[in-house]
PDB file of N, CA and C in Angstrom:
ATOM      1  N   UNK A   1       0.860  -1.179   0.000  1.00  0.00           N
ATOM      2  CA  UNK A   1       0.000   0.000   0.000  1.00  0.00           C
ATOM      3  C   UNK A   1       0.901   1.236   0.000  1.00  0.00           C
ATOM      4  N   UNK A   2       0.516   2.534  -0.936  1.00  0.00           N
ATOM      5  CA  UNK A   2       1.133   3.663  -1.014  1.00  0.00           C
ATOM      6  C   UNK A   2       0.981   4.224   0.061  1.00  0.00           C
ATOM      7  N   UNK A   3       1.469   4.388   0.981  1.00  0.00           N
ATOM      8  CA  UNK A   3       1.367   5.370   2.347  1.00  0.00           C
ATOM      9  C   UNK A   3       1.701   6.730   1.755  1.00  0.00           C
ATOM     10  N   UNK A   4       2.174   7.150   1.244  1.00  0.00           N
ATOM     11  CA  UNK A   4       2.425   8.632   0.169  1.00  0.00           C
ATOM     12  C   UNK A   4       0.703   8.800  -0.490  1.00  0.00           C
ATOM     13  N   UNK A   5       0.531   8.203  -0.976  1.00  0.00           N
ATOM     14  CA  UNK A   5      -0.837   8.505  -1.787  1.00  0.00           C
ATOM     15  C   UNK A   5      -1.759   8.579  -0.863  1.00  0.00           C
ATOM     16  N   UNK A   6      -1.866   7.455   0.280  1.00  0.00           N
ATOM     17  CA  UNK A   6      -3.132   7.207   1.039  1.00  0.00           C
ATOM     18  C   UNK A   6      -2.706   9.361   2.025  1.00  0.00           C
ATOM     19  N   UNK A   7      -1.796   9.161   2.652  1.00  0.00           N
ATOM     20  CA  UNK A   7      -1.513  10.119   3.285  1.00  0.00           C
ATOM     21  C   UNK A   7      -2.346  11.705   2.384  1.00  0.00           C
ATOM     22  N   UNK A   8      -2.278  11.869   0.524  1.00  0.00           N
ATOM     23  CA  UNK A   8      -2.234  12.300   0.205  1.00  0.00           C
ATOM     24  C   UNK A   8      -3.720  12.840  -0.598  1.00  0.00           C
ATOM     25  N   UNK A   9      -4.472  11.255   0.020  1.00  0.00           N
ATOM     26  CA  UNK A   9      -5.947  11.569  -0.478  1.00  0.00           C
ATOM     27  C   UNK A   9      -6.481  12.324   0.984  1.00  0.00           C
ATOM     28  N   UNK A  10      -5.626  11.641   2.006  1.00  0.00           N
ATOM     29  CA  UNK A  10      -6.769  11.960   3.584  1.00  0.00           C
ATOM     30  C   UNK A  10      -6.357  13.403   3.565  1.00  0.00           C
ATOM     31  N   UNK A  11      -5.512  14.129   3.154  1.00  0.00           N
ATOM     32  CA  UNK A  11      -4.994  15.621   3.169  1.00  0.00           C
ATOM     33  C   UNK A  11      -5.777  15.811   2.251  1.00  0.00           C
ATOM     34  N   UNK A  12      -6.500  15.740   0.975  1.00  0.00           N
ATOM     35  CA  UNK A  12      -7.232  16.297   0.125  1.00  0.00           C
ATOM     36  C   UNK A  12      -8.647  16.259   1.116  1.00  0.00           C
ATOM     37  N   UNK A  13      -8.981  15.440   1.815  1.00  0.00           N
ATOM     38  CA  UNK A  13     -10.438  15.180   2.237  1.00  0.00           C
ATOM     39  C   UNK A  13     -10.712  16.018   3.240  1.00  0.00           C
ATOM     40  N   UNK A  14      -9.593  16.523   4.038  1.00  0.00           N
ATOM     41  CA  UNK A  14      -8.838  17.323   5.149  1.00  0.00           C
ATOM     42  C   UNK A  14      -9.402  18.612   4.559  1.00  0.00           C
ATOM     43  N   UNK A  15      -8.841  18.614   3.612  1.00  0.00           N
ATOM     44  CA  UNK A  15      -8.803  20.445   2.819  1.00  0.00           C
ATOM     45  C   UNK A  15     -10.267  20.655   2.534  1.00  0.00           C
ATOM     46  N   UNK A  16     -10.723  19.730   1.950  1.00  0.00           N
ATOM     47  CA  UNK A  16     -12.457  20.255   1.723  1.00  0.00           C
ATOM     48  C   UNK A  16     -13.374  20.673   3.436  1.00  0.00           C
ATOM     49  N   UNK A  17     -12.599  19.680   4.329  1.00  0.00           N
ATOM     50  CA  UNK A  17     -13.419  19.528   5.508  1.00  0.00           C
ATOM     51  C   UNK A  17     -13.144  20.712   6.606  1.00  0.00           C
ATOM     52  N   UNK A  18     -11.877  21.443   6.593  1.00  0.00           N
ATOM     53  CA  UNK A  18     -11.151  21.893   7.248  1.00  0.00           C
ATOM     54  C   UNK A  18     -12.017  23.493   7.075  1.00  0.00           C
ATOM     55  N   UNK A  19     -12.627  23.562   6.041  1.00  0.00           N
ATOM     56  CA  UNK A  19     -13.087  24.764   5.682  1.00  0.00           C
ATOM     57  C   UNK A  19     -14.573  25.272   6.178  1.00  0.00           C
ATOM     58  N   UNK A  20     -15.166  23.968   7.384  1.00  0.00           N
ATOM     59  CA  UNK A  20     -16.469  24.142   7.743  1.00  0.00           C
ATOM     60  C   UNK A  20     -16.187  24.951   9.266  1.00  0.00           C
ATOM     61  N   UNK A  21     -17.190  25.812   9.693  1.00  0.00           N
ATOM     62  CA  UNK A  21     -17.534  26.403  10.643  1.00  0.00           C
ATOM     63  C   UNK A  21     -17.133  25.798  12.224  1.00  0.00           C
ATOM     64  N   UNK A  22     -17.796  25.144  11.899  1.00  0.00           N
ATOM     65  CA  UNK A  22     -17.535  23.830  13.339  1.00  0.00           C
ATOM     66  C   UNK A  22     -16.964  23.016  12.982  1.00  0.00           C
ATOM     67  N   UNK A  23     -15.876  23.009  13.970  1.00  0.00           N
ATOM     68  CA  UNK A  23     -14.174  22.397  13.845  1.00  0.00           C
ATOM     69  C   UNK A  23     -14.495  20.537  14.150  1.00  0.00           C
ATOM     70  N   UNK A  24     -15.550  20.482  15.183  1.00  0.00           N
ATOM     71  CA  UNK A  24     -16.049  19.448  15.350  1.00  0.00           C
ATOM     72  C   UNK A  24     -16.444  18.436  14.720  1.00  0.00           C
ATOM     73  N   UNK A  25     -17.252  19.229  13.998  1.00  0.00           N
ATOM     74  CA  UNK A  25     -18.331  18.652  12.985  1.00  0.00           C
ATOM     75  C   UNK A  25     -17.146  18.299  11.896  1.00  0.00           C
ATOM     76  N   UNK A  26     -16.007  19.169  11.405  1.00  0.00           N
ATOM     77  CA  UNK A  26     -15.375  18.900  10.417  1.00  0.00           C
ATOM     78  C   UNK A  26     -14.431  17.646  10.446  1.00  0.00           C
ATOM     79  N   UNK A  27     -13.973  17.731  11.900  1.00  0.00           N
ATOM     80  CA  UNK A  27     -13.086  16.450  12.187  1.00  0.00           C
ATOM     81  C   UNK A  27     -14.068  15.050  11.747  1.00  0.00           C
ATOM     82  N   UNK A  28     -15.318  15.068  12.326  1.00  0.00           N
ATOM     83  CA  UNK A  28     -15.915  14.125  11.840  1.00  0.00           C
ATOM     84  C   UNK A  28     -16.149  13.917  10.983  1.00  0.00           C
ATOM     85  N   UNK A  29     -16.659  14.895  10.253  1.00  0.00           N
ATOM     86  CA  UNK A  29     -16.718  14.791   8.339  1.00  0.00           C
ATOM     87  C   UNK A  29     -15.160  13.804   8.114  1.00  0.00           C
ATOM     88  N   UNK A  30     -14.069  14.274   8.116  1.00  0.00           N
ATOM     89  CA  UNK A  30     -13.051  13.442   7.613  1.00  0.00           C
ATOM     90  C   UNK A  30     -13.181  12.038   8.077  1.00  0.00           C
ATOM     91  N   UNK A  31     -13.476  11.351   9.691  1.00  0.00           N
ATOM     92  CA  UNK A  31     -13.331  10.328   9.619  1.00  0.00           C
ATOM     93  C   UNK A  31     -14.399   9.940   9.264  1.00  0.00           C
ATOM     94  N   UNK A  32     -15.567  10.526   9.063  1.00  0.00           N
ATOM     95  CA  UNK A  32     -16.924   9.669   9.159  1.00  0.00           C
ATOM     96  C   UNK A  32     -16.785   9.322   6.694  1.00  0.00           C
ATOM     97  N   UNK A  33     -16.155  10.023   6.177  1.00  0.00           N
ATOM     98  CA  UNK A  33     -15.769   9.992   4.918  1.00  0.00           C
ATOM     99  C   UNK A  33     -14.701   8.948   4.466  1.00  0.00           C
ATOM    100  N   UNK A  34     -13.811   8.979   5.559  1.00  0.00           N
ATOM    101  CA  UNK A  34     -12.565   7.765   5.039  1.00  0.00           C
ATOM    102  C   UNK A  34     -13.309   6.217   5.512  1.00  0.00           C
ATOM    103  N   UNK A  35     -14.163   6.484   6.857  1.00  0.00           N
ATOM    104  CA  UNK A  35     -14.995   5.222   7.291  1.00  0.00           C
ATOM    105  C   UNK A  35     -15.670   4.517   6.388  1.00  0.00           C
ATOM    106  N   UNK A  36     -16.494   5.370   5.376  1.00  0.00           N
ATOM    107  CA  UNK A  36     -17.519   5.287   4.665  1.00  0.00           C
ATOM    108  C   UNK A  36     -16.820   4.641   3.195  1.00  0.00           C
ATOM    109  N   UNK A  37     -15.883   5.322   3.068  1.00  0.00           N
ATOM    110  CA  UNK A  37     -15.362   5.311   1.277  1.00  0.00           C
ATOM    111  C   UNK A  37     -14.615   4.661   1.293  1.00  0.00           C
ATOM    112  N   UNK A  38     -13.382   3.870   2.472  1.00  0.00           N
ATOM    113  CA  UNK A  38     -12.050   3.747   2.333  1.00  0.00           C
ATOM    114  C   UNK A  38     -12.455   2.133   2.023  1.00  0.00           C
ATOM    115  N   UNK A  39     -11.592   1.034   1.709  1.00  0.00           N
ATOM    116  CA  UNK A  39     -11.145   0.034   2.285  1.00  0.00           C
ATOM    117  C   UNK A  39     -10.993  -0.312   3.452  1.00  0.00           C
ATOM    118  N   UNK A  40     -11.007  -1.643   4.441  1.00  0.00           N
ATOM    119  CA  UNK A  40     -10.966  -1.617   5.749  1.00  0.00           C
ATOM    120  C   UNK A  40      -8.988  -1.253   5.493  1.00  0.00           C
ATOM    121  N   UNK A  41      -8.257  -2.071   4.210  1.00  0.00           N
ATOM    122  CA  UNK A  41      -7.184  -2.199   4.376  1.00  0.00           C
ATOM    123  C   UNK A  41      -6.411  -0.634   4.237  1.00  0.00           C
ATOM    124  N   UNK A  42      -6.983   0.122   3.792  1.00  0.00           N
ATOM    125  CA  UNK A  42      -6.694   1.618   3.595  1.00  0.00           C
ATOM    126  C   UNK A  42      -6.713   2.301   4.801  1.00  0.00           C
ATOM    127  N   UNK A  43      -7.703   1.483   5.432  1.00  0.00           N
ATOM    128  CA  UNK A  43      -7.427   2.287   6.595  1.00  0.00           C
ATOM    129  C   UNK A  43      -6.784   1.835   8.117  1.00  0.00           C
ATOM    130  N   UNK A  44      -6.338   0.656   8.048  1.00  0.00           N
ATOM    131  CA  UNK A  44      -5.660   0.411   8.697  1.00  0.00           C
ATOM    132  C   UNK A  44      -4.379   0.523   7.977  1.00  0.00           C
ATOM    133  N   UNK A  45      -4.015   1.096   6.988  1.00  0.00           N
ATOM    134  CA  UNK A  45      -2.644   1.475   6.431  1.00  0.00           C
ATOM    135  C   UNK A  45      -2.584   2.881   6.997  1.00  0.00           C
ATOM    136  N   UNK A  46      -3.608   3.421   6.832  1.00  0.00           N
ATOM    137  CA  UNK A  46      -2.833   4.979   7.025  1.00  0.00           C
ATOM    138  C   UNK A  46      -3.335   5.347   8.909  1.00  0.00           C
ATOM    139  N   UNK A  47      -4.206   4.550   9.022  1.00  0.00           N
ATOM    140  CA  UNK A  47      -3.954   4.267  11.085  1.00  0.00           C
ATOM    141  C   UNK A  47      -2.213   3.772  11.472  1.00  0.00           C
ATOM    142  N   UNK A  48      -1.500   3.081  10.660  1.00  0.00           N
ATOM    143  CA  UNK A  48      -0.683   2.523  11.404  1.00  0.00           C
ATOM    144  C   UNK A  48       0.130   3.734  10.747  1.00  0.00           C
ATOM    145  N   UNK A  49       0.324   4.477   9.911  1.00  0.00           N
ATOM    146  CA  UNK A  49       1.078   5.450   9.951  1.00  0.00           C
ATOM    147  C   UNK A  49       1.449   6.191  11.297  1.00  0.00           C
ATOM    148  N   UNK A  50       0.389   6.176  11.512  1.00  0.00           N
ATOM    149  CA  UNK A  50      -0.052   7.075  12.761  1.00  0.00           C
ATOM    150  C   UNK A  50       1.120   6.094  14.305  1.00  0.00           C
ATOM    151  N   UNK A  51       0.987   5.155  14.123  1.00  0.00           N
ATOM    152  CA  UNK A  51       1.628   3.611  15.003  1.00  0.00           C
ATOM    153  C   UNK A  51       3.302   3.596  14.582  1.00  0.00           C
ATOM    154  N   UNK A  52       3.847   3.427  13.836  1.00  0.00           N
ATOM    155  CA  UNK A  52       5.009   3.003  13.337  1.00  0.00           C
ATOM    156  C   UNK A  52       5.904   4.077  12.754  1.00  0.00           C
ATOM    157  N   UNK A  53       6.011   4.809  12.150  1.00  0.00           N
ATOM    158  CA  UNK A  53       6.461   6.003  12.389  1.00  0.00           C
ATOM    159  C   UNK A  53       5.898   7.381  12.172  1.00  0.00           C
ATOM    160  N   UNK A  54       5.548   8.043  13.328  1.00  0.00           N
ATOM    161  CA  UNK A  54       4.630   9.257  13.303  1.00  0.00           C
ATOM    162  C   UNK A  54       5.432  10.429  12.613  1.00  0.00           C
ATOM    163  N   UNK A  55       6.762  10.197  13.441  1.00  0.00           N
ATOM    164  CA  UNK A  55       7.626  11.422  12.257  1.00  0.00           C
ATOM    165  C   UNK A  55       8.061  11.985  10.740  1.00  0.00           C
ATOM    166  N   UNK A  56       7.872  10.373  10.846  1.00  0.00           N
ATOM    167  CA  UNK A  56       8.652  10.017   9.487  1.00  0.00           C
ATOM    168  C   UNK A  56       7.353  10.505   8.235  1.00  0.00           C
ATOM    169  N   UNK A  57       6.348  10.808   8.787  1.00  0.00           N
ATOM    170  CA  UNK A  57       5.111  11.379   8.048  1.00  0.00           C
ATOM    171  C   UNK A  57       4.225  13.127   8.340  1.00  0.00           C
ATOM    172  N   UNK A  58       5.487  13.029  10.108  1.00  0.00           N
ATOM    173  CA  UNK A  58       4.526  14.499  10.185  1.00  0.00           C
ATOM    174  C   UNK A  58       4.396  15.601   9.372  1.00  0.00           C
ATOM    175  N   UNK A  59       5.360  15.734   8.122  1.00  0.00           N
ATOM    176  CA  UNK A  59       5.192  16.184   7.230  1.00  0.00           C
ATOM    177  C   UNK A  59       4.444  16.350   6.250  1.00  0.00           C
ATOM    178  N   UNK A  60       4.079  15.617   5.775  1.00  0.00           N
ATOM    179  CA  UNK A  60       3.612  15.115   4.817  1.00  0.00           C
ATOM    180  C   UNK A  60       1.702  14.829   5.244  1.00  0.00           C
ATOM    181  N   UNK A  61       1.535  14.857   6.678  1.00  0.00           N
ATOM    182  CA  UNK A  61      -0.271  14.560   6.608  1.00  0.00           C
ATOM    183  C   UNK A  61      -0.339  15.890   7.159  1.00  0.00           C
ATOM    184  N   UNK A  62      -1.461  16.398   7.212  1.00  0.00           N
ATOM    185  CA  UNK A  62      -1.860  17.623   7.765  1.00  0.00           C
ATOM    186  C   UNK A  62      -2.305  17.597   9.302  1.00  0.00           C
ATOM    187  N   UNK A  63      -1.857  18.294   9.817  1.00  0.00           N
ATOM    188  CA  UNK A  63      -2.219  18.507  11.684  1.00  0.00           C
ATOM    189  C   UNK A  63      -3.975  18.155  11.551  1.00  0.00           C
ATOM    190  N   UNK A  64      -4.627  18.828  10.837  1.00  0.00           N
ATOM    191  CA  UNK A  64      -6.363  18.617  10.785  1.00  0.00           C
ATOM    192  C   UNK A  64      -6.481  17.498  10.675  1.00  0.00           C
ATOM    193  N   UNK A  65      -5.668  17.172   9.705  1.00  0.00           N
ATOM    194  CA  UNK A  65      -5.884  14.960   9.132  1.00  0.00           C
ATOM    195  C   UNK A  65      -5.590  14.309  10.683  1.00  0.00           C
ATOM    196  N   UNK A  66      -4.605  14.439  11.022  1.00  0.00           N
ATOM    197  CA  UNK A  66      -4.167  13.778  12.236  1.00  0.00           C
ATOM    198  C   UNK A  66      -5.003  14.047  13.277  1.00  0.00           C
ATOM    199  N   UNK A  67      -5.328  15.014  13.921  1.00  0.00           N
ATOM    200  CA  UNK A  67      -5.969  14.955  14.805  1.00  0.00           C
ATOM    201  C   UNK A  67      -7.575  14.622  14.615  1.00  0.00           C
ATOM    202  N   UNK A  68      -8.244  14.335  13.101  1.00  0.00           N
ATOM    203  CA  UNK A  68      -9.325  13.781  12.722  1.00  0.00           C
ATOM    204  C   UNK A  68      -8.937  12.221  12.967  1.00  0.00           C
ATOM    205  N   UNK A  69      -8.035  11.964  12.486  1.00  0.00           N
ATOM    206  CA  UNK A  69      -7.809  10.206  12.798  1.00  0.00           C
ATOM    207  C   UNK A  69      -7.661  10.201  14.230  1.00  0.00           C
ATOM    208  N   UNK A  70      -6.774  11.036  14.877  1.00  0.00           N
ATOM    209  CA  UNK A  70      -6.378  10.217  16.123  1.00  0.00           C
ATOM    210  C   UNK A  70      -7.617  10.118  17.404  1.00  0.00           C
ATOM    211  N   UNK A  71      -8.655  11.390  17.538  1.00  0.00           N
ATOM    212  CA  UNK A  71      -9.754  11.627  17.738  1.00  0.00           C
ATOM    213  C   UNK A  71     -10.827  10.732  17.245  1.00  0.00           C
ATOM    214  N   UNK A  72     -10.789   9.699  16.292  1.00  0.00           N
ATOM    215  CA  UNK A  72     -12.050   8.839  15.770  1.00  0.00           C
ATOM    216  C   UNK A  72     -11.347   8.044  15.491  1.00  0.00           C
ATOM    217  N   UNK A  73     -10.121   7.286  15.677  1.00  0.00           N
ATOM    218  CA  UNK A  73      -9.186   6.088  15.957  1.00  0.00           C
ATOM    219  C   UNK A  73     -10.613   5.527  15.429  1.00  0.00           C
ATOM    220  N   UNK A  74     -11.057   4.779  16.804  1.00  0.00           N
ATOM    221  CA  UNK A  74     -12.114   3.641  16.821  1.00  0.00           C
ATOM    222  C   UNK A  74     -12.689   3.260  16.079  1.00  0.00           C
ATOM    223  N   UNK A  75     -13.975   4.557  15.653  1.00  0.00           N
ATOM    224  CA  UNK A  75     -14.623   4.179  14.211  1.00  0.00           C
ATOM    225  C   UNK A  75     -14.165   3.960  13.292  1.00  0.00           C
ATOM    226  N   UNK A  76     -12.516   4.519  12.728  1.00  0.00           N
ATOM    227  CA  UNK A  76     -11.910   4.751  11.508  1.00  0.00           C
ATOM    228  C   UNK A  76     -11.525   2.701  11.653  1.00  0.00           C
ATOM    229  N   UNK A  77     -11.348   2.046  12.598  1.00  0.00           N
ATOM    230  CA  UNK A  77     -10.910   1.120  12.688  1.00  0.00           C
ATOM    231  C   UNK A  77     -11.722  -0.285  12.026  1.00  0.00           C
ATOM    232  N   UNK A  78     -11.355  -0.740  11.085  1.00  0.00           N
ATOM    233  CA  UNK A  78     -12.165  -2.012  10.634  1.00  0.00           C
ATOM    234  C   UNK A  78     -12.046  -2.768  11.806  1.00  0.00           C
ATOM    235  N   UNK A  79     -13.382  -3.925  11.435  1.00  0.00           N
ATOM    236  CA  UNK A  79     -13.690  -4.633  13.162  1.00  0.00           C
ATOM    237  C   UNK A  79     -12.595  -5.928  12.545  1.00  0.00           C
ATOM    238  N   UNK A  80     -12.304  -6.503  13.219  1.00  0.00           N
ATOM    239  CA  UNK A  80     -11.529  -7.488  12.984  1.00  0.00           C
ATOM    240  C   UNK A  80     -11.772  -9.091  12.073  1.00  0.00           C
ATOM    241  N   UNK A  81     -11.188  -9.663  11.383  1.00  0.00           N
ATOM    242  CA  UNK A  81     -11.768 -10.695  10.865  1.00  0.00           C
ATOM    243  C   UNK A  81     -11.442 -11.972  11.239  1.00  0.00           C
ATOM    244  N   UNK A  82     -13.120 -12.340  11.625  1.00  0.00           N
ATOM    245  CA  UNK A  82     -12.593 -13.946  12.355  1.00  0.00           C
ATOM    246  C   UNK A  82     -12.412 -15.004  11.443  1.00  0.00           C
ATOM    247  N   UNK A  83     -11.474 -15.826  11.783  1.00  0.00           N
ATOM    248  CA  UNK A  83     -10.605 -16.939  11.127  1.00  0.00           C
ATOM    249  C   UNK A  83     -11.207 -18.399  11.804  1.00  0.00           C
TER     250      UNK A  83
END
């Protein structure tokens, strides 16, 4: 998985969301949008960004993106698959 690209759509989804009134409401717009649209595997790619190296990306995601993921972790999280 592109962690560059994935990083690079949730910063586009960021930028549309970032521009609403209520900061609240907007954080949720982003995760309640990557929840909805993503892959479970998309999004446990760009969650573990967040896990494995946070630096090595703080560049590159936007402070709004991040604190939309790290704030709705849970929901953003696919449920697990039983084997």
């Amino acid at each position: 998985m592109d962690t560059e690209n994935l990083i690079d759509m949730a910063n586009r989804i960021g930028d549309f969301f970032d521009s609403m009134p209520d900061r609240e409401e907007a954080l949720a717009g982003v995760a309640d949008h990557i929840r909805r649209f993503w892959e479970p595997r998309m999004r446990r790619a760009l969650l573990a960004t967040l896990d494995d190296a946070p630096d090595a990306h703080a560049t590159a995601m936007s402070d709004f993106v991040r604190e939309a993921l790290l704030k709705h972790r849970e929901r953003l999280m696919p449920a697990a698959v039983a084997s």
